[in-house]
Protein backbone atom coordinates (compact mmCIF):
# COMPACT_ATOMS: atom_id res chain seq x y z
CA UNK A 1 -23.32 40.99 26.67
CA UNK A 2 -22.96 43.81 24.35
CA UNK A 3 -26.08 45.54 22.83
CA UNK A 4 -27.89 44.12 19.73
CA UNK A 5 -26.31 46.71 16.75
CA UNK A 6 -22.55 46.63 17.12
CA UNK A 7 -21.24 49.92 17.13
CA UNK A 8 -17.83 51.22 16.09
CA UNK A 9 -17.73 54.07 18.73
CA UNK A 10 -18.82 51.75 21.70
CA UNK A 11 -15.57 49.75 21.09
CA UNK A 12 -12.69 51.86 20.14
CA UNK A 13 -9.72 50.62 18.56
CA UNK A 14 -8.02 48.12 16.27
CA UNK A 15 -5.21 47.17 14.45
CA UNK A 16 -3.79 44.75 12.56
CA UNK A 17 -0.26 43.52 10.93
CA UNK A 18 1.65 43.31 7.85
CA UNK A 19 3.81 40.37 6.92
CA UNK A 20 7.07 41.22 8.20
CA UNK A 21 4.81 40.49 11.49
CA UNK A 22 4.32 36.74 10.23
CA UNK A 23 5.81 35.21 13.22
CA UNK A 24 3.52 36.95 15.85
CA UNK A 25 1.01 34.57 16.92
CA UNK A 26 -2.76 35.24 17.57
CA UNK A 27 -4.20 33.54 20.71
CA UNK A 28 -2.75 30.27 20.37
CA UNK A 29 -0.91 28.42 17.22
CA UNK A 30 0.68 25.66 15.63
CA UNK A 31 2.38 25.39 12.09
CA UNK A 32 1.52 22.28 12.41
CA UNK A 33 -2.19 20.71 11.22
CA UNK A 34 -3.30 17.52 12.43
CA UNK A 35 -6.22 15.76 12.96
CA UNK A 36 -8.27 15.45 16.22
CA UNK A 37 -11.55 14.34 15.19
CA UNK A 38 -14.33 15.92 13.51
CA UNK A 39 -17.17 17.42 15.56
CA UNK A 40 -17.09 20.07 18.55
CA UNK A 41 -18.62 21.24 21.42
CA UNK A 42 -19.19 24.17 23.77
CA UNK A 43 -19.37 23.43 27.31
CA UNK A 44 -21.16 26.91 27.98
CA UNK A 45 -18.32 28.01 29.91
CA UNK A 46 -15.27 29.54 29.70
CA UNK A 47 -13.95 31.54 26.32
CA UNK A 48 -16.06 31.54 23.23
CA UNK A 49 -13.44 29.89 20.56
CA UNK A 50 -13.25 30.78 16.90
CA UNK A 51 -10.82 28.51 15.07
CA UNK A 52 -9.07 30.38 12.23
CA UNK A 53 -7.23 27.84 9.57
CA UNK A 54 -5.40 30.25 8.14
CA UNK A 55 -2.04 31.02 6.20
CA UNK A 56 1.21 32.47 7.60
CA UNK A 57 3.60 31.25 4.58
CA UNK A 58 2.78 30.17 1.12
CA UNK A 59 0.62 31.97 -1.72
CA UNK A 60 -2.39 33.18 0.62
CA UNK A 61 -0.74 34.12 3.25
CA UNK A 62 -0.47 37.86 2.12
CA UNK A 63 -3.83 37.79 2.06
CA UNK A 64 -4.79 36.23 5.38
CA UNK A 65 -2.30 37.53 7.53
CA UNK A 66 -3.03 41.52 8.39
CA UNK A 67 -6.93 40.42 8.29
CA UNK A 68 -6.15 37.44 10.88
CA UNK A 69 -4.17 40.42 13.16
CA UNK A 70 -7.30 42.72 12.79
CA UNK A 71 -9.82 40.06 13.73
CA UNK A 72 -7.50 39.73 16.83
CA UNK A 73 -7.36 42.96 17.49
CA UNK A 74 -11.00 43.18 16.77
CA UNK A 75 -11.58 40.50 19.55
CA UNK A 76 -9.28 42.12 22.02
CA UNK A 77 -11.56 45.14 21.72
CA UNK A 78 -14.77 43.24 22.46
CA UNK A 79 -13.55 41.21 25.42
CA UNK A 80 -12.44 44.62 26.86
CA UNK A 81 -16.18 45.90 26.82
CA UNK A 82 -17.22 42.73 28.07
CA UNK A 83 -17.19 40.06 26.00
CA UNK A 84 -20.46 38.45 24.51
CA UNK A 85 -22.81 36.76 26.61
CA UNK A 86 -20.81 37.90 30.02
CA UNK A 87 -17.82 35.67 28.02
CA UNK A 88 -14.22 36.32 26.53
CA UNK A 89 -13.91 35.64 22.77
CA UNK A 90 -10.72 33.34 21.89
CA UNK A 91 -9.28 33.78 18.50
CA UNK A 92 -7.52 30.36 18.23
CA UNK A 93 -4.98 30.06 14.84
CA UNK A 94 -3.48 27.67 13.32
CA UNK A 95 -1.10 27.63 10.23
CA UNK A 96 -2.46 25.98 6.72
CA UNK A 97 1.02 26.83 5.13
CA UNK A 98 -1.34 27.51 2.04
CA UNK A 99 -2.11 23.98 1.41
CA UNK A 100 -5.23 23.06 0.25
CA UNK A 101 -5.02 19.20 1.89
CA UNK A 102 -3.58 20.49 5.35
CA UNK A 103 -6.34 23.06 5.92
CA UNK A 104 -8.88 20.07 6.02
CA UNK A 105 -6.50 18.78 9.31
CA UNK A 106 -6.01 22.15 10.71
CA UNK A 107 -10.13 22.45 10.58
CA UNK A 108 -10.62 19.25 12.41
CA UNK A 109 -7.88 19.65 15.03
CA UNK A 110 -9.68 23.60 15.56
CA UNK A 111 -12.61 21.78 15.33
CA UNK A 112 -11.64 19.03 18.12
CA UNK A 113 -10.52 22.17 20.24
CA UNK A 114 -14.14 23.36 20.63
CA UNK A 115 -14.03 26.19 18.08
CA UNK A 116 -17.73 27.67 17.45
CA UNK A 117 -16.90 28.78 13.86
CA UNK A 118 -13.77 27.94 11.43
CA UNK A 119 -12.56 31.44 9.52
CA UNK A 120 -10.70 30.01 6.72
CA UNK A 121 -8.35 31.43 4.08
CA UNK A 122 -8.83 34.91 1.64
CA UNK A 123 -9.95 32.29 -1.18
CA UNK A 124 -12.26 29.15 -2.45
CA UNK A 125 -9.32 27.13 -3.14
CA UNK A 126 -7.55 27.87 -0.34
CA UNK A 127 -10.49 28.29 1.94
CA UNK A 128 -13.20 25.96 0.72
CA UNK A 129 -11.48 22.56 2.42
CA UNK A 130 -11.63 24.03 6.23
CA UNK A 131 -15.03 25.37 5.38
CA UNK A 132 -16.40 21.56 4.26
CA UNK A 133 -14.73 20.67 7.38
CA UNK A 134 -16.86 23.07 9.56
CA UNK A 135 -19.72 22.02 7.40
CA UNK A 136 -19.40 18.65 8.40
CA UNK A 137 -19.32 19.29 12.24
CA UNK A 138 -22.54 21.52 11.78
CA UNK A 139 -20.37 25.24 12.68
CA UNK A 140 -20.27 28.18 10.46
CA UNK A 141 -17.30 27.73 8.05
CA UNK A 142 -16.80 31.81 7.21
CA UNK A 143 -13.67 33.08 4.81
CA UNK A 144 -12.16 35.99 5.77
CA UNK A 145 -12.68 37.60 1.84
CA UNK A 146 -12.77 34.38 -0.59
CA UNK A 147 -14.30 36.28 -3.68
CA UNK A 148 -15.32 33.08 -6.12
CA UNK A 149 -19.34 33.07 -6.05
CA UNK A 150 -19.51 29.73 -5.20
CA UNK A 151 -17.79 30.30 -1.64
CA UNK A 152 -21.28 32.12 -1.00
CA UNK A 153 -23.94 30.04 -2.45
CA UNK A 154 -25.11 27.87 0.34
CA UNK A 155 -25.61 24.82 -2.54
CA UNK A 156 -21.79 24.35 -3.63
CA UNK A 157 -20.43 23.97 0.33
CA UNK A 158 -23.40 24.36 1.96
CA UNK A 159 -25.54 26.28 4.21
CA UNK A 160 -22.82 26.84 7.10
CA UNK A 161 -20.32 28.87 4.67
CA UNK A 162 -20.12 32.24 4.47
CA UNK A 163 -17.69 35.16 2.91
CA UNK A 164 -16.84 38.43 4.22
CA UNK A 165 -15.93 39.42 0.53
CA UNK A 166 -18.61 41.32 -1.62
CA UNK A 167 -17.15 38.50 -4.26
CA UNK A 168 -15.75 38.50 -7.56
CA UNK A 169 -19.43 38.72 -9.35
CA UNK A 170 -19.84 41.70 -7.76
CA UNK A 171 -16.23 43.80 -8.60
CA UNK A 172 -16.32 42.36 -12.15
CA UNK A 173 -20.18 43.91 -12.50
CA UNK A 174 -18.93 47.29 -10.64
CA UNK A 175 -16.02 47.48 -12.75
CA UNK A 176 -18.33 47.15 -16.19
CA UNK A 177 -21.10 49.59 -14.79
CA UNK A 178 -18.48 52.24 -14.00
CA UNK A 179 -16.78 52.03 -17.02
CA UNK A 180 -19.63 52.05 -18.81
CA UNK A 181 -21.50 54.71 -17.12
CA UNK A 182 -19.22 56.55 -15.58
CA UNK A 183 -15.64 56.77 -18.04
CA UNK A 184 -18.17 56.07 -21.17
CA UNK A 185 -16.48 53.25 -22.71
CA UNK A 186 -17.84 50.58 -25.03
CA UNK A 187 -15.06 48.44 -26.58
CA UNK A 188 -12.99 46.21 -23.99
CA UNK A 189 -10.11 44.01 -24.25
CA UNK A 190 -10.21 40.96 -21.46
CA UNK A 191 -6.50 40.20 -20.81
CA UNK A 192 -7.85 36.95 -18.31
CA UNK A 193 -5.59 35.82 -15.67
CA UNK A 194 -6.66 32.10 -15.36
CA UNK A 195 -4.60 31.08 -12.21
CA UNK A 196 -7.80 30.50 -9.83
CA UNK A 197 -11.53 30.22 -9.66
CA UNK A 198 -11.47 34.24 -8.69
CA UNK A 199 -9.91 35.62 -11.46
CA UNK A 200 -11.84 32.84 -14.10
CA UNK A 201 -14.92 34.07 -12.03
CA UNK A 202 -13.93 38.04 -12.57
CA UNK A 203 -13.84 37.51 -16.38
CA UNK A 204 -17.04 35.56 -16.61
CA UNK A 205 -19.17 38.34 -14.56
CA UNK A 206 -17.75 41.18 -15.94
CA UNK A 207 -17.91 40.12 -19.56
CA UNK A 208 -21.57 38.90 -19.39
CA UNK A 209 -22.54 42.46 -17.59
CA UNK A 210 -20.62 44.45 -20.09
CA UNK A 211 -22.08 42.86 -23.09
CA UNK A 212 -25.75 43.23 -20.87
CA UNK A 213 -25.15 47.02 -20.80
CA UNK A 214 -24.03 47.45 -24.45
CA UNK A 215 -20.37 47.24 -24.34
CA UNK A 216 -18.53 44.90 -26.90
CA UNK A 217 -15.54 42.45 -26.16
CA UNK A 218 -13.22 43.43 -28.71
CA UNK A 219 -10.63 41.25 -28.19
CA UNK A 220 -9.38 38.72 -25.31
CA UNK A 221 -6.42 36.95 -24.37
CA UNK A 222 -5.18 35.05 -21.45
CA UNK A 223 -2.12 34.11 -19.20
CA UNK A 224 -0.80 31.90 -16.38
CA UNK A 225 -0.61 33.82 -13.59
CA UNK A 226 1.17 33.30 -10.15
CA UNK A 227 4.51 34.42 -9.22
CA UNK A 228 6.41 34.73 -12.12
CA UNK A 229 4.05 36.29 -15.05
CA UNK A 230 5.78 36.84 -18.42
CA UNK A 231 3.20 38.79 -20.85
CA UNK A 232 5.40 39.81 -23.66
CA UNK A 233 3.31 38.10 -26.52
CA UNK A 234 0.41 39.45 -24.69
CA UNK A 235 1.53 43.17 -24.90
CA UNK A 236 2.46 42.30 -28.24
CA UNK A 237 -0.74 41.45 -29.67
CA UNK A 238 -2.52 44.41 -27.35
CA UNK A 239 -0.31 47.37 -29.03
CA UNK A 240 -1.54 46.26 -31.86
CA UNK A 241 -4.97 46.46 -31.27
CA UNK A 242 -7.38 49.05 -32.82
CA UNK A 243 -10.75 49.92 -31.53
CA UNK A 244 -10.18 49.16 -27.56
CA UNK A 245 -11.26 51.74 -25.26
CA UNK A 246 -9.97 49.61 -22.23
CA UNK A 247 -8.00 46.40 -20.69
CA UNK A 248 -9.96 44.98 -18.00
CA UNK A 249 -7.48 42.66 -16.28
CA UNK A 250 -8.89 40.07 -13.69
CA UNK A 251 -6.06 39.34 -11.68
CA UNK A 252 -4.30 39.21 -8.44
CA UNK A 253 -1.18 39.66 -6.50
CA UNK A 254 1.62 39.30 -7.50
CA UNK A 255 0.50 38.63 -11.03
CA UNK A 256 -1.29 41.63 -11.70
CA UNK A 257 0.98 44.70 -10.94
CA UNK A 258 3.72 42.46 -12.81
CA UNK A 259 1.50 42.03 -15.92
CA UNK A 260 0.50 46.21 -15.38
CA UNK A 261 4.36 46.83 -15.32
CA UNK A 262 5.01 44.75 -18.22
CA UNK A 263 2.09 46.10 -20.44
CA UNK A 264 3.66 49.88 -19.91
CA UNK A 265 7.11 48.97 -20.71
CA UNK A 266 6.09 47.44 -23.77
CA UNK A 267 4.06 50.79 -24.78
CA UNK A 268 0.44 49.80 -24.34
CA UNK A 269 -0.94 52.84 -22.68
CA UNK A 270 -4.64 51.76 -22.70
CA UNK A 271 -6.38 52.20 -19.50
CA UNK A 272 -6.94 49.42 -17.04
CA UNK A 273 -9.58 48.39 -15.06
CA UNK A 274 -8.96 45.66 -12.47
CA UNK A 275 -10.47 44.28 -9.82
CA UNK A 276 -10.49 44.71 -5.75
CA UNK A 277 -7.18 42.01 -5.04
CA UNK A 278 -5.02 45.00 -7.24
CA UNK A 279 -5.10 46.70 -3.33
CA UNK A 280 -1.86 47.06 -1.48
CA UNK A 281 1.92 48.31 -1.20
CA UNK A 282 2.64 45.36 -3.56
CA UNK A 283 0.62 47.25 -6.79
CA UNK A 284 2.47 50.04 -5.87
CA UNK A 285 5.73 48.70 -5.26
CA UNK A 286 5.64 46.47 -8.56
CA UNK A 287 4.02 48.83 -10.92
CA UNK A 288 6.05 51.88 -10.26
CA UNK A 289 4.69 55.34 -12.11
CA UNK A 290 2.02 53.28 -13.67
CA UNK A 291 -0.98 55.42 -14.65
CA UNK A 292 -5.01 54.65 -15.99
CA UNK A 293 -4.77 52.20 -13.80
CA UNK A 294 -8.65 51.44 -11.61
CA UNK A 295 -9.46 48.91 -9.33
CA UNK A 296 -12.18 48.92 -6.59
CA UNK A 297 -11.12 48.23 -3.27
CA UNK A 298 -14.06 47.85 -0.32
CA UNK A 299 -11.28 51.12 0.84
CA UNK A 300 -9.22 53.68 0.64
CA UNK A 301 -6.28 54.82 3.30
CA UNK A 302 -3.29 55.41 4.51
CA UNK A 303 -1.56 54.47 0.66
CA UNK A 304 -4.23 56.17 -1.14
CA UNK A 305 -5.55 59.64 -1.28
CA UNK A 306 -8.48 60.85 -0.44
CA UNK A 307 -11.89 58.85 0.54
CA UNK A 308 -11.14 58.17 4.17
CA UNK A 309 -13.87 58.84 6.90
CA UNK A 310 -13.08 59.75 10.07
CA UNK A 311 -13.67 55.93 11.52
CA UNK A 312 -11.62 54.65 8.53
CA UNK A 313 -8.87 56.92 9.70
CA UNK A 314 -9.24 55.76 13.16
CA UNK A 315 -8.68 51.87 12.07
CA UNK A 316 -5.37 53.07 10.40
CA UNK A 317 -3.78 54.90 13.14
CA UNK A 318 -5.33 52.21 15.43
CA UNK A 319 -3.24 50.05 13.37
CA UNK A 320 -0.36 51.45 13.41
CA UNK A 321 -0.30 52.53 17.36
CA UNK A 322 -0.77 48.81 17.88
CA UNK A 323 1.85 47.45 15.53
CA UNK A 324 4.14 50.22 14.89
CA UNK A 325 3.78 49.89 10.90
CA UNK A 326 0.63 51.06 8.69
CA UNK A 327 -1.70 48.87 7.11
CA UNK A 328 -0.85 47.39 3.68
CA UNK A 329 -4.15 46.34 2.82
CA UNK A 330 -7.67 47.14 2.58
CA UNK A 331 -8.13 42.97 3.11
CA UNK A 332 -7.77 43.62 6.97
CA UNK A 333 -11.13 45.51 6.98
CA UNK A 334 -13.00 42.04 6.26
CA UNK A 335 -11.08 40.49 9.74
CA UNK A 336 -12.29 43.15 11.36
CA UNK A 337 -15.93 43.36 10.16
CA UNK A 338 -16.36 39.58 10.68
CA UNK A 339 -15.46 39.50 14.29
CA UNK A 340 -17.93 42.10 14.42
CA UNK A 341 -20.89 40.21 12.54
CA UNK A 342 -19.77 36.86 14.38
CA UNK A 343 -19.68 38.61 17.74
CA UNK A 344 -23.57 40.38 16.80
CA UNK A 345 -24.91 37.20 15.69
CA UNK A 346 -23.68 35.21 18.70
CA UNK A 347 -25.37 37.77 20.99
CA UNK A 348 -28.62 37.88 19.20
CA UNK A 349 -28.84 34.36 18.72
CA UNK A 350 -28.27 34.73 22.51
CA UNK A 351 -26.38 31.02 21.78
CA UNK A 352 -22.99 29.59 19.92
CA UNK A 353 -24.89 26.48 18.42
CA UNK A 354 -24.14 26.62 14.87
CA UNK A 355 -27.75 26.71 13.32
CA UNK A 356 -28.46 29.68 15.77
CA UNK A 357 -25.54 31.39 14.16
CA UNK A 358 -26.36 30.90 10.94
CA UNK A 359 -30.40 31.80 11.33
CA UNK A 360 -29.01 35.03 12.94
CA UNK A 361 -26.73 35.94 10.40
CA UNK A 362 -29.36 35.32 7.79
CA UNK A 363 -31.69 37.66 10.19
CA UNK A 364 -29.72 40.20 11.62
CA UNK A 365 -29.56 43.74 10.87
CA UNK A 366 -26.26 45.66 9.64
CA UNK A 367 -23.34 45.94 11.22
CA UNK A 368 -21.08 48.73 11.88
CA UNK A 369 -17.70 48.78 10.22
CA UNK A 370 -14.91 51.51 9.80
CA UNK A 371 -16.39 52.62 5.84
CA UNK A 372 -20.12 52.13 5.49
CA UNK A 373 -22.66 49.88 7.23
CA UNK A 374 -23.59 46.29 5.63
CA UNK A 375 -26.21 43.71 5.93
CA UNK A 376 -23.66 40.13 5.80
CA UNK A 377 -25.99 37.92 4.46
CA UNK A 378 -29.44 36.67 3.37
CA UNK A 379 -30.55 33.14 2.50
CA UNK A 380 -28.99 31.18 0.00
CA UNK A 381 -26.79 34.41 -0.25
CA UNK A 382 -24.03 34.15 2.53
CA UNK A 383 -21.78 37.17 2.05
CA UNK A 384 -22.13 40.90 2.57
CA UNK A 385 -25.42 42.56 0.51
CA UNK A 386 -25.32 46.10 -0.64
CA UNK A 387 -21.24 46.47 0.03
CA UNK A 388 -20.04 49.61 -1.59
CA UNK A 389 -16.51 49.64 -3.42
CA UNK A 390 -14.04 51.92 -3.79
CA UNK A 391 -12.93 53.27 -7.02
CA UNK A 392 -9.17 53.99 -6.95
CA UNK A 393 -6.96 55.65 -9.44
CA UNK A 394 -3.37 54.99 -9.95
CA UNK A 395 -1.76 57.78 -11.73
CA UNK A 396 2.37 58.03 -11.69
CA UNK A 397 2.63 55.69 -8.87
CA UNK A 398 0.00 57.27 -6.61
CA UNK A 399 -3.47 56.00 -5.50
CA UNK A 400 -6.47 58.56 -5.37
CA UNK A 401 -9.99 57.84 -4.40
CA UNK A 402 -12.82 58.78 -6.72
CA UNK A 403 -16.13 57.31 -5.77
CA UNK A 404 -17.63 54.96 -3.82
CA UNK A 405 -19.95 52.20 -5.99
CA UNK A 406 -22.28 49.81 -5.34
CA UNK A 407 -23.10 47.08 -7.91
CA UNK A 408 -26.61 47.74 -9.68
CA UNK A 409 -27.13 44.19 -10.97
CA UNK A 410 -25.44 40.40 -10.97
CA UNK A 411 -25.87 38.66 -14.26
CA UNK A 412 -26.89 35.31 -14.47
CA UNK A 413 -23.88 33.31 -15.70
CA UNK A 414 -25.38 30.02 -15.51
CA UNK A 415 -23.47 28.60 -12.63
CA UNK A 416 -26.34 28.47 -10.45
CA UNK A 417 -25.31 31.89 -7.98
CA UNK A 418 -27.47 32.28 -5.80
CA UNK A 419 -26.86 35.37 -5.43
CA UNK A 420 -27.21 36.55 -9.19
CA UNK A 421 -30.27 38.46 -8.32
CA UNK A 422 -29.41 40.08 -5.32
């Protein structure tokens, strides 16, 4: 048993992988799903098993892939300080392939293998099937960094699901208040990516808290999406536009450093203000010089100047001692913090029943993490309270850090969040 606050410097080390690392297994794995029956059971004995129905090929699986390696990692760490409740932690993985019917088998088959929690996919679509699954069997259904507000809200799953992203609510309302306060903007252009409930979700917060603080939408305009985003009517129409202090552009990869790239090479300098899924080699790689481009990341290393602590540095050369290649992604951070919180609560609920894990992740106090300490939930609120962001800058194909930021205030969209008031 470890002590009842988690700490970074009792447990040294941890790293993750990129994707070229795809093949490397954590615990064990199947690319397989299948069913096994619902329900599970601990016997009390042996490893502690957390099921993670997760992506190694398909559209998510850049975004669960280096966070699955750090939650490893992150378990490897705590088994060799002891392990929780004098037992090993057992990350068990199995491969969704990034489809949305197959992660509801690869649930039950986790489930079926005794796993005390299911960690599902970087997204509600993606993720929200293996979480109803763990729902279901009465475990803690947790995403490793699903960002749609409804992920969170214990009424749309239910009161076993949890996110280890600050969620798309909160970047969109960062994004407005430091644009607002902090660049001293008032006229915005929305240029809405409307490929998932994220993005839809990004343009929906951010618009009602810019309009809240003062700002006016000056003009919007929308596209597909995905892997293969043409924007040239788009640009078009935004060149043309008078009045607009600012794009903000709720996207994600790949979309968004293509539509960035294609927006400069059509002349519209504008600044742009995206949200936290712009993070990664990919903006960089896609993009090229871009500059007045912001997003908010929850950090800033390794790729990006400036910003890093010294435990933040410590994660990335962790990282890269263990897999001989530097992170790509501030995503891994949320593997790594929720082995952490799922690890605390276990011990304090001094119990792996799935109530007990959720009443002590409701309860507990924050946990330790490689930026800034965070409290990771609160009832009828089920993902990390009080998470500061980081805002980046790209500027001629470099990313510097500016400030950190914590949302002031979640509008109240209508769509029942319950954690609009947090």
């Amino acid at each position: 048993m470890l002590g009842r606050r988690w700490s970074r410097t009792a447990i040294p080390g941890i790293a993750a992988v990129g994707l070229a690392a795809l093949a490397v297994g954590c615990g064990s794995s199947s690319d397989d799903g299948g069913s096994s029956g619902a329900g599970t059971s601990d016997s009390g004995e042996g490893p502690i098993k957390i099921g993670f129905a997760v992506a190694d090929s398909g559209a998510i699986a850049p975004y669960d892939i280096e966070p699955t390696q750090a939650a490893q990692l992150r378990v490897d760490e705590i088994n060799r300080a002891g392990g929780v409740l004098g037992r090993r932690l057992e990350l068990v993985k199995k491969n969704t392939q990034s489809d949305k019917a197959l992660s509801t088998n690869v649930a039950t088959e986790l489930l079926g293998d005794g796993a005390v929690a299911i960690v599902t996919s970087c997204d509600f679509d993606y993720g929200s099937p293996a979480a109803i699954a763990a729902q279901g069997a009465g475990v803690p259904g947790i995403s490793l960094c699903a960002s749609d507000p409804k992920f969170a809200d214990t009424r749309t799953i239910g009161d076993m699901a949890f996110t280890f992203a600050p969620g798309s609510d909160v970047e969109a309302t960062s994004g407005a208040e430091w644009a607002f306060e902090r660049r001293g903007w008032r006229n915005a252009y929305v240029l809405q990516d409307e490929s998932i409930e994220y993005t839809k979700a990004l343009g929906r917060y951010f618009k009602a808290r810019w309009e809240q603080l003062g700002g006016r939408i000056v003009g919007e305009d929308s596209f597909p999406g995905g892997d293969n985003v043409s924007i040239r009517a788009q640009a078009t129409k935004l060149k043309n536009a008078s009045g607009v202090d600012f794009i903000y552009l709720p996207t994600w990869n790949p979309g968004g450093p293509a539509a960035i790239r294609q927006l400069r090479a059509a002349g519209v300098t504008l600044p742009i203000v995206g949200p936290s899924a712009l993070d990664g080699d990919l903006l960089l790689s896609t993009a090229g010089d871009a500059s007045d481009v912001y997003f908010n990341p929850y950090g800033c290393y390794v790729y990006c100047e400036g910003g890093r602590g010294r435990s933040l540095d410590r994660f990335a050369a962790d990282f890269e001692a263990k897999t001989g290649r530097k992170p790509s992604t501030a995503y891994d951070l949320a593997g790594y913090n929720l082995v952490s919180a799922l690890a605390q609560a276990i011990d304090e609920a001094r119990s792996t029943d799935g109530k007990a894990i959720v009443r002590a992740m409701e309860t507990m106090g924050p946990i330790e993490t490689p930026t800034e300490p965070f409290e990771v939930s609160s009832e009828g609120c089920h993902k990390p309270i009080g998470m500061p962001l980081s805002f980046v800058e790209m500027r001629g194909g470099r990313l510097t850090y500016l400030e950190s930021v914590t949302a002031r205030e979640i509008p109240d969209v209508g769509d029942g969040n319950g954690c609009a008031t947090r």
